[in-house]
Protein backbone atom coordinates (compact mmCIF):
# COMPACT_ATOMS: atom_id res chain seq x y z
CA UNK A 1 75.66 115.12 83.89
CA UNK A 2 74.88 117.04 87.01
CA UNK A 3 70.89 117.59 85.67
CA UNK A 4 70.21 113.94 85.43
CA UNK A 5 71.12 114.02 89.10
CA UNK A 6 67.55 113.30 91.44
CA UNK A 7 68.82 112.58 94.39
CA UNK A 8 72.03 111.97 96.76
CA UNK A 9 70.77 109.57 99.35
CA UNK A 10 74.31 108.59 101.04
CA UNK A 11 78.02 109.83 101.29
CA UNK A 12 81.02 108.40 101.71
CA UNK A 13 84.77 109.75 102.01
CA UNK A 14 86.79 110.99 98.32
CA UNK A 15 89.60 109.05 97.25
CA UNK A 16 92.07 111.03 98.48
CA UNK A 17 89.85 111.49 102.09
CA UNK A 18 90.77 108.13 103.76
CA UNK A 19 90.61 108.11 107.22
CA UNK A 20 91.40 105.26 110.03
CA UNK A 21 88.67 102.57 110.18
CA UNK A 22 87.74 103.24 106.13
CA UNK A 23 87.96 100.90 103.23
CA UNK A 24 88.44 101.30 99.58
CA UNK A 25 85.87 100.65 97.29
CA UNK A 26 86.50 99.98 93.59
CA UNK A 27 84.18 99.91 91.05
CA UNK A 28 85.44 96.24 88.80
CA UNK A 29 84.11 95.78 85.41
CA UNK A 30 82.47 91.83 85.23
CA UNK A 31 81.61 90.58 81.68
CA UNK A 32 80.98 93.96 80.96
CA UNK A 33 79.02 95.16 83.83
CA UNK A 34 80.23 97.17 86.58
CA UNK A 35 80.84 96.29 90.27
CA UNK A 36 81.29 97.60 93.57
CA UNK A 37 84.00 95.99 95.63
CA UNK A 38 85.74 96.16 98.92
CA UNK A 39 89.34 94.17 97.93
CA UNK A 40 92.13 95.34 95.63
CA UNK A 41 91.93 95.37 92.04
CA UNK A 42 94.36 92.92 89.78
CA UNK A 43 95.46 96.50 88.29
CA UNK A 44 96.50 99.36 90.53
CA UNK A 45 93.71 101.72 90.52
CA UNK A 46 92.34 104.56 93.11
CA UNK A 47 89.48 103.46 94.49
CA UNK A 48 85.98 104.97 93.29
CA UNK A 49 85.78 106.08 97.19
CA UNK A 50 85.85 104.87 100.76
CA UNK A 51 83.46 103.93 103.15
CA UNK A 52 83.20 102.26 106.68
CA UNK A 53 83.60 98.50 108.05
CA UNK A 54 82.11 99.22 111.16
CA UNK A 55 80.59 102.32 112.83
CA UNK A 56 77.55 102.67 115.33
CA UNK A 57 75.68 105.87 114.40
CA UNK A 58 71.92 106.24 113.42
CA UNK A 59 73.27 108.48 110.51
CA UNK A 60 75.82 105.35 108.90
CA UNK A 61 73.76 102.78 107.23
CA UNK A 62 74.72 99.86 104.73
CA UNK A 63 75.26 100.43 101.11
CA UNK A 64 73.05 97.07 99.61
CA UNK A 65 74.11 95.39 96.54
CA UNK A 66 71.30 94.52 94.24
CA UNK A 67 71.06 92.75 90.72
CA UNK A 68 68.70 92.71 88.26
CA UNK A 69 67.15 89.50 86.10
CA UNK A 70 69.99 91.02 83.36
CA UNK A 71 72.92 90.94 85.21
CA UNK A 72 73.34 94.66 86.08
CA UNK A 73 74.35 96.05 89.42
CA UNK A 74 72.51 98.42 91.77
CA UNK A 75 73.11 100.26 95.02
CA UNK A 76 70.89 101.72 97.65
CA UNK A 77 70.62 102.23 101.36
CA UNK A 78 67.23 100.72 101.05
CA UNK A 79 66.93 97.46 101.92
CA UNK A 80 64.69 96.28 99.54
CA UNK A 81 63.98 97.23 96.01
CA UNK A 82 61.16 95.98 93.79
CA UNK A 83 62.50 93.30 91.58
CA UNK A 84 66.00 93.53 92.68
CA UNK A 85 67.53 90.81 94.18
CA UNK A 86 69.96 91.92 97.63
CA UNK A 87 72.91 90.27 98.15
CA UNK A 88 73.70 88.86 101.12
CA UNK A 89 76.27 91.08 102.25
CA UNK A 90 76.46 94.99 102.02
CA UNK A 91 79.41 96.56 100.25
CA UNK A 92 80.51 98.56 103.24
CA UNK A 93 78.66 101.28 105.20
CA UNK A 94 77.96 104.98 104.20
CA UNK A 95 76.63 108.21 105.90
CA UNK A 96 73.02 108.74 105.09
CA UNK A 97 72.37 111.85 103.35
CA UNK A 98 70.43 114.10 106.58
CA UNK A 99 68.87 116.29 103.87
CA UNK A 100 65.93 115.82 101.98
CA UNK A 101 66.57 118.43 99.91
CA UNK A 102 68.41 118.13 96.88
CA UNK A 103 70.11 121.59 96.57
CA UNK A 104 73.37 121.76 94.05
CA UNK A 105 74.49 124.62 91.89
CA UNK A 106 76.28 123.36 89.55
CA UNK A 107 77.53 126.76 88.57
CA UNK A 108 79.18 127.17 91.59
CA UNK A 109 82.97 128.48 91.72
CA UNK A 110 85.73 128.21 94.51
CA UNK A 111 86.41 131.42 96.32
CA UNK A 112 90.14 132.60 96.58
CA UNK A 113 91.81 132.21 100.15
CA UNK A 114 91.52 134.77 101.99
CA UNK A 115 93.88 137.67 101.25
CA UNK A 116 93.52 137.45 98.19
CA UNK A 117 90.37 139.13 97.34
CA UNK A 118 90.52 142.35 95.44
């Protein structure tokens, strides 16, 4: 899937990345659409990531919740998006992406430790 990709506009910390001051965020399925959400699951799941409840930084922003007339869920850092209704709450804060750039090489490999190079 990494071609479809056009843009990353925010980041937030991996699963296994949680740090003091972070909460998990779980994507829920809802009568068959799926959710963002900042509480526990009923079934014991990793969360999708984690992000922030409260930060002061020009570069950490809210992530917005929006809906369409369907049903479906969206998520931006914008605060407004055309015919998308914002909930009244964010679902926790995120870094915003510095880079307007979009540069990923998907064919990109790890590199040994060092030492071990032949």
């Amino acid at each position: 899937q990494w071609k479809h990709i056009q843009e990353i506009p925010f980041f937030a910390l991996p699963p296994g990345r949680k740090i003091e001051g972070s909460v998990p965020v779980y994507a829920i399925r809802e009568k068959g659409k799926t959710r963002l959400q900042v509480k526990t699951p009923d079934s014991p799941a990793e969360p999708l990531f984690y992000g922030l409840q409260q930060f002061t930084s020009p570069m950490v922003v809210p992530l917005n919740e929006f809906k369409d007339k369907d049903g479906y869920y969206f998520y931006s850092i914008k605060s407004e998006l055309e015919g998308l209704k914002r909930s009244e709450k964010p679902v926790c804060l995120v870094w915003k992406n510095p880079s307007s750039l979009l540069n990923l090489d998907v064919e990109a490999k790890p590199v040994p430790p060092y030492g071990s190079l032949k």
